[in-house]
C-alpha atoms as a PDB file:
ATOM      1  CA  UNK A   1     130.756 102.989 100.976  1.00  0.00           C
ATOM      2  CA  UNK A   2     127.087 103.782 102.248  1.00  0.00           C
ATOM      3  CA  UNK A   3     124.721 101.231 102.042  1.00  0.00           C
ATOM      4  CA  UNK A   4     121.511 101.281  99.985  1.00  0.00           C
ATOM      5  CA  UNK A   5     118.188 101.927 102.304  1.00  0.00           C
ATOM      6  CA  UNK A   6     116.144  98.794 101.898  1.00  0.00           C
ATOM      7  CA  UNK A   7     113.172  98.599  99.807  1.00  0.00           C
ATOM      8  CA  UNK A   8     110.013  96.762  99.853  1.00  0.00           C
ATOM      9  CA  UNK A   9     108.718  94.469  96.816  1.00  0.00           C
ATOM     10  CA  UNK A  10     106.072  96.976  95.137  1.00  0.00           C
ATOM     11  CA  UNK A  11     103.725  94.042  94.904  1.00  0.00           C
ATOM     12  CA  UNK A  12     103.424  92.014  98.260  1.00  0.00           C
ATOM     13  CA  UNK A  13     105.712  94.686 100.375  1.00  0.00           C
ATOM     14  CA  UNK A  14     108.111  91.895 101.096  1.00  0.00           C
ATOM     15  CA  UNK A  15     111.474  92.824 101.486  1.00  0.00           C
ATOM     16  CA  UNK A  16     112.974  93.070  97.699  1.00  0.00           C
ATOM     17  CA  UNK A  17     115.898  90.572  96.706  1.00  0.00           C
ATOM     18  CA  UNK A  18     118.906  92.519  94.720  1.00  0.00           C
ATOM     19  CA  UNK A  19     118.926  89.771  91.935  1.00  0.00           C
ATOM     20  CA  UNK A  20     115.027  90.578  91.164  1.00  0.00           C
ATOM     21  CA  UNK A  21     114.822  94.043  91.956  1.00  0.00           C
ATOM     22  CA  UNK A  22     112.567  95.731  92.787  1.00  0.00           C
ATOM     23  CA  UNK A  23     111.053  92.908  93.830  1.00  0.00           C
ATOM     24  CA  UNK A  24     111.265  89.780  96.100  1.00  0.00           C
ATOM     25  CA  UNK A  25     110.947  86.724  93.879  1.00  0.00           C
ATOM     26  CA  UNK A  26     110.219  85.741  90.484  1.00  0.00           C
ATOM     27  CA  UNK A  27     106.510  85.250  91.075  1.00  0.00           C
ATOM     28  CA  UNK A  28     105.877  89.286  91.780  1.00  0.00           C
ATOM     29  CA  UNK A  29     108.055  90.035  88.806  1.00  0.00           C
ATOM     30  CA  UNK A  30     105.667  87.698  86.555  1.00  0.00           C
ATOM     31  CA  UNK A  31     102.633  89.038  88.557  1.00  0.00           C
ATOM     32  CA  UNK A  32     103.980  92.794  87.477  1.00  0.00           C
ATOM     33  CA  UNK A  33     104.426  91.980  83.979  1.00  0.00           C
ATOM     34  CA  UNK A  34     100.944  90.642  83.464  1.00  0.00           C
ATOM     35  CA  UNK A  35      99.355  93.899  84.593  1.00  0.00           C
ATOM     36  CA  UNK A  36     101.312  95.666  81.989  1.00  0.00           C
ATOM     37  CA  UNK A  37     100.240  93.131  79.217  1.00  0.00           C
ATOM     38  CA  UNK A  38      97.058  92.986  80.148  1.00  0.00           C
ATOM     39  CA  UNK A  39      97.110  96.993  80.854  1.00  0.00           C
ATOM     40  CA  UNK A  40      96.123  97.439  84.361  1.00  0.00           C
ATOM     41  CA  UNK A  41      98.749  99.780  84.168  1.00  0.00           C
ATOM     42  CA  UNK A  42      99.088 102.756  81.846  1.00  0.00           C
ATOM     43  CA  UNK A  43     100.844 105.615  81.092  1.00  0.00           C
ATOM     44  CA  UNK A  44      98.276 108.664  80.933  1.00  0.00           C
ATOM     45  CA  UNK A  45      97.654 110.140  77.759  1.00  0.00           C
ATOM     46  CA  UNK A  46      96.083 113.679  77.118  1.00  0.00           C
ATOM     47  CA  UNK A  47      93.117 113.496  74.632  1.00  0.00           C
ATOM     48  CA  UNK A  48      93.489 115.615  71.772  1.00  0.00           C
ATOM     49  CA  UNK A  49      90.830 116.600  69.807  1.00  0.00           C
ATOM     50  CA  UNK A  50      91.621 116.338  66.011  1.00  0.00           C
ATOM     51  CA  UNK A  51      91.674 119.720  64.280  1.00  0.00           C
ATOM     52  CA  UNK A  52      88.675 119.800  61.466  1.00  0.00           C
ATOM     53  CA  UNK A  53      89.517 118.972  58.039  1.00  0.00           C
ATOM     54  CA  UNK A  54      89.172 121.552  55.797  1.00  0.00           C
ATOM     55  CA  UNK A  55      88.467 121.077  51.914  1.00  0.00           C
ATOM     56  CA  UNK A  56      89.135 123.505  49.562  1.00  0.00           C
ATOM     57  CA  UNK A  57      86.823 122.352  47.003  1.00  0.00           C
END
């Protein structure tokens, strides 16, 4: 069996903890999930321009 390279905690680059991966401790999960709720993070989105409406009156 090979053994998984070691990752750091995306937030504070600590060294993660298998039960919370990716990260090291409850606190960086919770500190992760408020950026998404308060959307510091976001997937991009391209703009589309709505095509014109046309009437045929």
């Amino acid at each position: 069996m090979t053994q998984r390279p070691s990752r750091s905690c995306p937030i504070c680059r600590k060294p993660e903890d298998l039960k919370m991966r990716p990260f090291c401790s409850k606190r960086c999960a919770d500190v992760d999930l408020s950026r998404w709720f308060n959307d510091v993070y976001a997937i991009p989105e391209d703009e589309k321009v709505p095509d014109a409406i046309e009437d045929d009156e």
